[in-house]
Protein backbone atom coordinates (compact mmCIF):
# COMPACT_ATOMS: atom_id res chain seq x y z
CA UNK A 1 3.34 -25.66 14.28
CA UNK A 2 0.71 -27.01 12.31
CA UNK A 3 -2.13 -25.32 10.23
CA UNK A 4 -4.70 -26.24 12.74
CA UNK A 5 -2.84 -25.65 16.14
CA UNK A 6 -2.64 -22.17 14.67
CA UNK A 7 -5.94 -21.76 13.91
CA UNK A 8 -6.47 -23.36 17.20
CA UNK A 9 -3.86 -20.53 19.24
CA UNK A 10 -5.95 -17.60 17.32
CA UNK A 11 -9.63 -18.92 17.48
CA UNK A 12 -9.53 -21.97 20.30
CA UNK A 13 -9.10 -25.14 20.59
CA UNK A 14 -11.54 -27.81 19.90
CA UNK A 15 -12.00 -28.19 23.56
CA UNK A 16 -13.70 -25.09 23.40
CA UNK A 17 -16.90 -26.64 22.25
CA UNK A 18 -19.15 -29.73 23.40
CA UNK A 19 -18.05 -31.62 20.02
CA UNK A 20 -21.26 -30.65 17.99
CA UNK A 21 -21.13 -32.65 14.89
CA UNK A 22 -20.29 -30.41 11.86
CA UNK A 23 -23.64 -30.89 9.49
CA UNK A 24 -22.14 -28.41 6.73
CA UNK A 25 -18.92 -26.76 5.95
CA UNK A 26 -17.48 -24.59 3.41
CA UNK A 27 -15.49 -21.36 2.55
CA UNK A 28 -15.43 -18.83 0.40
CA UNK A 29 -14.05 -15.10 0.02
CA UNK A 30 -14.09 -13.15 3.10
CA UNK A 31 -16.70 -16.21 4.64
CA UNK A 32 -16.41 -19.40 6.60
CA UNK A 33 -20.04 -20.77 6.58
CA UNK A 34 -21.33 -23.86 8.71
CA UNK A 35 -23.98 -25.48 9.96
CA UNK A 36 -24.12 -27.15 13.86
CA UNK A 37 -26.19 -28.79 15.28
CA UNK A 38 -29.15 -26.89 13.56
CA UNK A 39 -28.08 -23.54 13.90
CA UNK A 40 -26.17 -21.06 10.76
CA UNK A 41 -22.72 -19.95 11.39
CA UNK A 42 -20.93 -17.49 9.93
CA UNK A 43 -16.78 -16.12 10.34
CA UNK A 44 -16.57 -13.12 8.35
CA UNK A 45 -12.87 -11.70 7.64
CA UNK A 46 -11.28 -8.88 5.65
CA UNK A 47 -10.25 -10.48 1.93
CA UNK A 48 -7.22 -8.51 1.15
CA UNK A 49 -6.73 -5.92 -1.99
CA UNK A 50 -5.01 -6.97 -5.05
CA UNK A 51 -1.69 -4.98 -4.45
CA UNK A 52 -1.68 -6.94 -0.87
CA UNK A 53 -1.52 -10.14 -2.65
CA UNK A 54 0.90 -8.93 -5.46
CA UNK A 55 3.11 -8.08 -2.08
CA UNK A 56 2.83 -11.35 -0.58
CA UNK A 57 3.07 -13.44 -3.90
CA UNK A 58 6.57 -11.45 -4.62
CA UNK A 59 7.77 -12.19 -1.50
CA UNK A 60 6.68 -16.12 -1.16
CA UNK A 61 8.04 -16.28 -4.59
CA UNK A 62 11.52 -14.56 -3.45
CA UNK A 63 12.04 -17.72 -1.24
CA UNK A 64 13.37 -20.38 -3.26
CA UNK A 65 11.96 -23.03 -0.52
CA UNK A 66 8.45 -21.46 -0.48
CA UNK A 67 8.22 -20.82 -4.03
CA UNK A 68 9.10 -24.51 -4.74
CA UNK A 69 6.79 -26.07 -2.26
CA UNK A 70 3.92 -23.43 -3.62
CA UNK A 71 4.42 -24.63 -7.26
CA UNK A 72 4.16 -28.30 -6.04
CA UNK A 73 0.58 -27.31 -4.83
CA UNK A 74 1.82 -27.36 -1.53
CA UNK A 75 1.41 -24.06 1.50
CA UNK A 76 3.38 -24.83 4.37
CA UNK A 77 2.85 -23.52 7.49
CA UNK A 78 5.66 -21.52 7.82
CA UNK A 79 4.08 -19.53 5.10
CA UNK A 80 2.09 -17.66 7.74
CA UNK A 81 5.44 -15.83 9.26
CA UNK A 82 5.72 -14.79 5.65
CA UNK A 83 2.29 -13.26 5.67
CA UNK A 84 2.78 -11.47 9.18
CA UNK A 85 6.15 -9.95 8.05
CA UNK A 86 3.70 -8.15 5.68
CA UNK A 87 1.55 -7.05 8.24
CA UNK A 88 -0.89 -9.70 6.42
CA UNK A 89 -2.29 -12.18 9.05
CA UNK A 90 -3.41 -15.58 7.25
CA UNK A 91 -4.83 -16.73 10.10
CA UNK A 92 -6.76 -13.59 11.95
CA UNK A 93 -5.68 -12.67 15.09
CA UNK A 94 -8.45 -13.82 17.46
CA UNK A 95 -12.12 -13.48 17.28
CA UNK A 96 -11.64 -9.82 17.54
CA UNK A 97 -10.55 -9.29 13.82
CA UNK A 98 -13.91 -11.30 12.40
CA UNK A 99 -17.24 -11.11 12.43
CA UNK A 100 -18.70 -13.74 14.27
CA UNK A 101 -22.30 -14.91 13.62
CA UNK A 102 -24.82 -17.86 14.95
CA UNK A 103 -28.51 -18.22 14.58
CA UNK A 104 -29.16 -20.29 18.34
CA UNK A 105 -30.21 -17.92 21.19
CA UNK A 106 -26.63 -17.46 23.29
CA UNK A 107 -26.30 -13.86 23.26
CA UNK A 108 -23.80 -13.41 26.51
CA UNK A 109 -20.22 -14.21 24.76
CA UNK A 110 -19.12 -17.06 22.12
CA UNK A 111 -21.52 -19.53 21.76
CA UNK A 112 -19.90 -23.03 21.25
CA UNK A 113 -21.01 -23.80 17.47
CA UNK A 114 -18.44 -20.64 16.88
CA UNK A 115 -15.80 -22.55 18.78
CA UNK A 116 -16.85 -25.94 16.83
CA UNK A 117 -16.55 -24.08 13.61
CA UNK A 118 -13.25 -22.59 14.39
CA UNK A 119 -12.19 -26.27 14.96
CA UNK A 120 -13.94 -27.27 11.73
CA UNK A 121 -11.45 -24.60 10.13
CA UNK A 122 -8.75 -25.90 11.65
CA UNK A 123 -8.92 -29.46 10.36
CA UNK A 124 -9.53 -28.80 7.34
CA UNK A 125 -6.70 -26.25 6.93
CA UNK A 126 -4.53 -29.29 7.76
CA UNK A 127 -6.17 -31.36 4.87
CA UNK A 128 -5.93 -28.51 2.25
CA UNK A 129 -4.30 -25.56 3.70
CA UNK A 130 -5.50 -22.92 0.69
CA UNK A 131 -9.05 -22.92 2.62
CA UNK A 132 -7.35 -20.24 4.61
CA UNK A 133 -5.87 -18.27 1.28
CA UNK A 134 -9.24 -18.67 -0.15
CA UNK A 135 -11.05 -17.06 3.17
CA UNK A 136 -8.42 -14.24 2.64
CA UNK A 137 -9.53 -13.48 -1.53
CA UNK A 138 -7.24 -15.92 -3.33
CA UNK A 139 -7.99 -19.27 -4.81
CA UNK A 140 -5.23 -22.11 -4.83
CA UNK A 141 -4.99 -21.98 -9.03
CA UNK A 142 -4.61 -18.06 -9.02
CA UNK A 143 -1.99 -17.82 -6.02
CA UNK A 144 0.22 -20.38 -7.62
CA UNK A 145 0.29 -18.82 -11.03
CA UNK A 146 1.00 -15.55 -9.32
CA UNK A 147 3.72 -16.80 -7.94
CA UNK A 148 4.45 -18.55 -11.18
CA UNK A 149 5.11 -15.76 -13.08
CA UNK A 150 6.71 -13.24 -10.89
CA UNK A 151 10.58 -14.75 -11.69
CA UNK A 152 12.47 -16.17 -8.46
CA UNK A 153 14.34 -13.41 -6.08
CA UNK A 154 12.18 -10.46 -7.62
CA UNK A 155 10.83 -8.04 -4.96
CA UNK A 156 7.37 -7.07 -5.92
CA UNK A 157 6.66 -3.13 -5.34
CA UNK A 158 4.64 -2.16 -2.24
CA UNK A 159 0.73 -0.80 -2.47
CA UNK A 160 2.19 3.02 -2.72
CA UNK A 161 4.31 2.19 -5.47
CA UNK A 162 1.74 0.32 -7.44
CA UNK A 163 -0.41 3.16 -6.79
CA UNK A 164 1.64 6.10 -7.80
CA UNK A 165 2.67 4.12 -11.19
CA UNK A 166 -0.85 3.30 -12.17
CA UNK A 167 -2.17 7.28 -11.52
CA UNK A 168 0.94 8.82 -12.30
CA UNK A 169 0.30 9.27 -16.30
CA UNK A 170 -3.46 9.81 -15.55
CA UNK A 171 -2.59 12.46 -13.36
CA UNK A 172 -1.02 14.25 -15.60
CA UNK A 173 -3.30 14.02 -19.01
CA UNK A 174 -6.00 15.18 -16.43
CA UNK A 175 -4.39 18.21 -15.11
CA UNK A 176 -2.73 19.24 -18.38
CA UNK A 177 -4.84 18.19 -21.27
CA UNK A 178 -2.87 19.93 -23.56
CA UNK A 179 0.57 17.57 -22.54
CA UNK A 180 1.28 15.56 -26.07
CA UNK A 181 3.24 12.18 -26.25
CA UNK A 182 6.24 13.77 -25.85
CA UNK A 183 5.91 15.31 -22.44
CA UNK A 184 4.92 11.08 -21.56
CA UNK A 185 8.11 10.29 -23.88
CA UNK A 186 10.29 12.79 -21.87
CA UNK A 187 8.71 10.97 -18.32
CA UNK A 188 9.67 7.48 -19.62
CA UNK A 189 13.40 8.19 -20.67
CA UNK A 190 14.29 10.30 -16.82
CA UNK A 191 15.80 7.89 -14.77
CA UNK A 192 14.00 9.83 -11.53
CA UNK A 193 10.18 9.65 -11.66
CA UNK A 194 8.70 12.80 -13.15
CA UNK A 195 6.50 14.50 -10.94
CA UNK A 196 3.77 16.45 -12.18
CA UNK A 197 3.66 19.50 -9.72
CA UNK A 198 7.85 19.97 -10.18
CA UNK A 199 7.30 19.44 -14.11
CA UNK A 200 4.73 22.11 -14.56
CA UNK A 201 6.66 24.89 -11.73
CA UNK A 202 8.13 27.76 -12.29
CA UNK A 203 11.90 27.87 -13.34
CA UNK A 204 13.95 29.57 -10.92
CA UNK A 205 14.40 33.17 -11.53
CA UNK A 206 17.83 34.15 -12.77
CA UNK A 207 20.20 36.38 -10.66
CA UNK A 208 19.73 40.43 -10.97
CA UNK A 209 22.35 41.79 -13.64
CA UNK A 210 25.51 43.24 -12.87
CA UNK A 211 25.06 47.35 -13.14
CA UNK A 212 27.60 49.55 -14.37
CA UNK A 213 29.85 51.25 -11.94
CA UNK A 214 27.99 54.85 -12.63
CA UNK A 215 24.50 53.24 -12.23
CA UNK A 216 23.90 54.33 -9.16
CA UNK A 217 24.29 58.04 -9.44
CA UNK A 218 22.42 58.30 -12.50
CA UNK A 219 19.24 56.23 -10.96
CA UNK A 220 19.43 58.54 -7.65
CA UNK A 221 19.51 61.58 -10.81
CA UNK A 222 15.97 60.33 -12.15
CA UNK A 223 14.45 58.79 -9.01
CA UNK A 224 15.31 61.87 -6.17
CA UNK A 225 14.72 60.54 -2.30
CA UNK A 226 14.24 57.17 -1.56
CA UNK A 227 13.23 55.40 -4.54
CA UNK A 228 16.12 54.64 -5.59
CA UNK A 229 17.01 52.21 -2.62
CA UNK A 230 14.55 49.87 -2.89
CA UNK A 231 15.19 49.51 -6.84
CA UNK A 232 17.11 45.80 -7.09
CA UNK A 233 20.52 45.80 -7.62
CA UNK A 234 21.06 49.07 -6.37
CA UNK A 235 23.82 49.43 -4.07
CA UNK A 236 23.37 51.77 -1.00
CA UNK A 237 27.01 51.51 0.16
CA UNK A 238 27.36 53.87 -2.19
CA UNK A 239 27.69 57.77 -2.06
CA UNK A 240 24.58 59.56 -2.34
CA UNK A 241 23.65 61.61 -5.13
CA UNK A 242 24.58 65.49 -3.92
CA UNK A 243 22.81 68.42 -5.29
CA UNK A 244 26.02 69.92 -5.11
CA UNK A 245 27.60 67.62 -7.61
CA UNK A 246 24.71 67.92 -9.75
CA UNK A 247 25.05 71.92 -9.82
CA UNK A 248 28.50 71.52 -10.88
């Protein structure tokens, strides 16, 4: 399936419209903007965040067939699987997921110049498919030499990851400004990641000690009644301290 019968299955077909000659088209981040027959257009999408991109560059470039084909300058539609596996849609799913905007009068539903500019979008996807990455944040130059550099098979970490690496170390100054180099040192050479919270926690305490066998009798002597029970380490199973024992 081609760039533009995508575009078409998501957004409508060219059909759609009455064939309004396009008077201006372009794109930029997060905007398609066009002018119809008179009248302003506008499709307004969500550009994605940098760790999205960092996801789907690692995993284009993990593809020996799309990493390849991307550092020929070229973005095949098959790409856009790629993209949804990541819960990334290239192509936005219907009109639902932009915001759609024309200055004629036709306030009940989609007025055709949206449908013509859809179309518009569509052919020229086919002539130079990075309009779409563009619309999404990403310029053809700076996708390529993302993918460039991230080496071929390596998995790139997910937005949590990313995130937790980049605060981890701030964290951590912040809450304990008195931490020196070699708490950081100590972080860097653990093989698990060091978290702050478990790091700064108290130690276990260590087990009661073991009493001598007389203990108890001479506890019950100085602590008469029940004191003595609730006293840790004392044993109860024991006999209780007699007055009679203590007259003789």
């Amino acid at each position: 399936m081609s760039w533009s019968e995508l575009v078409s299955e998501a957004l409508g077909g060219p059909g759609d419209g009455p064939g309004a000659a396009v008077e201006r088209f372009s794109v930029r981040p997060g905007e398609v903007l066009a002018r119809v027959r008179g009248h302003e257009v506008s499709l307004i999408r969500t550009v994605w965040a940098d760790e999205e991109w960092g996801r789907a560059c690692a995993a284009l470039a993990s593809q020996p067939l799309f990493r390849a084909r991307l550092l020929s300058g070229e973005l095949p539609d098959a790409a856009a699987r790629v993209f949804g596996l990541l819960g990334l849609d290239l192509v936005p799913r219907g009109w639902g997921a932009l915001v759609a905007t024309c200055s004629c009068d036709h306030w009940r539903g989609r007025c055709a110049h949206l449908s013509v500019t859809a179309a518009a979008l569509g052919a020229e996807s086919d002539r130079d498919p990075f309009v779409l990455t563009r619309w999404a944040g990403r310029e053809r130059r700076t996708l390529v030499e993302l993918v460039r550099d991230l080496p071929a098979g390596t998995k790139g970490p997910s937005a949590r990851e990313a995130a937790l690496a980049e605060e981890r170390p701030t964290r951590l100054s912040e809450e304990h400004p008195g931490a020196g180099d070699g708490v950081f040192a100590a972080q860097a050479q653990t093989a698990d990641p060091l978290s702050p919270a478990a790091f700064w926690s108290a130690p276990a305490p260590p087990p009661p000690p073991l009493l001598p066998a007389d203990t108890a009798d001479r506890v019950r002597a100085a602590a008469a009644g029940h004191v003595a029970d609730h006293l840790p380490g004392f044993d109860r199973s024991e006999k209780p301290f007699s007055t009679l024992q203590e007259d003789s």
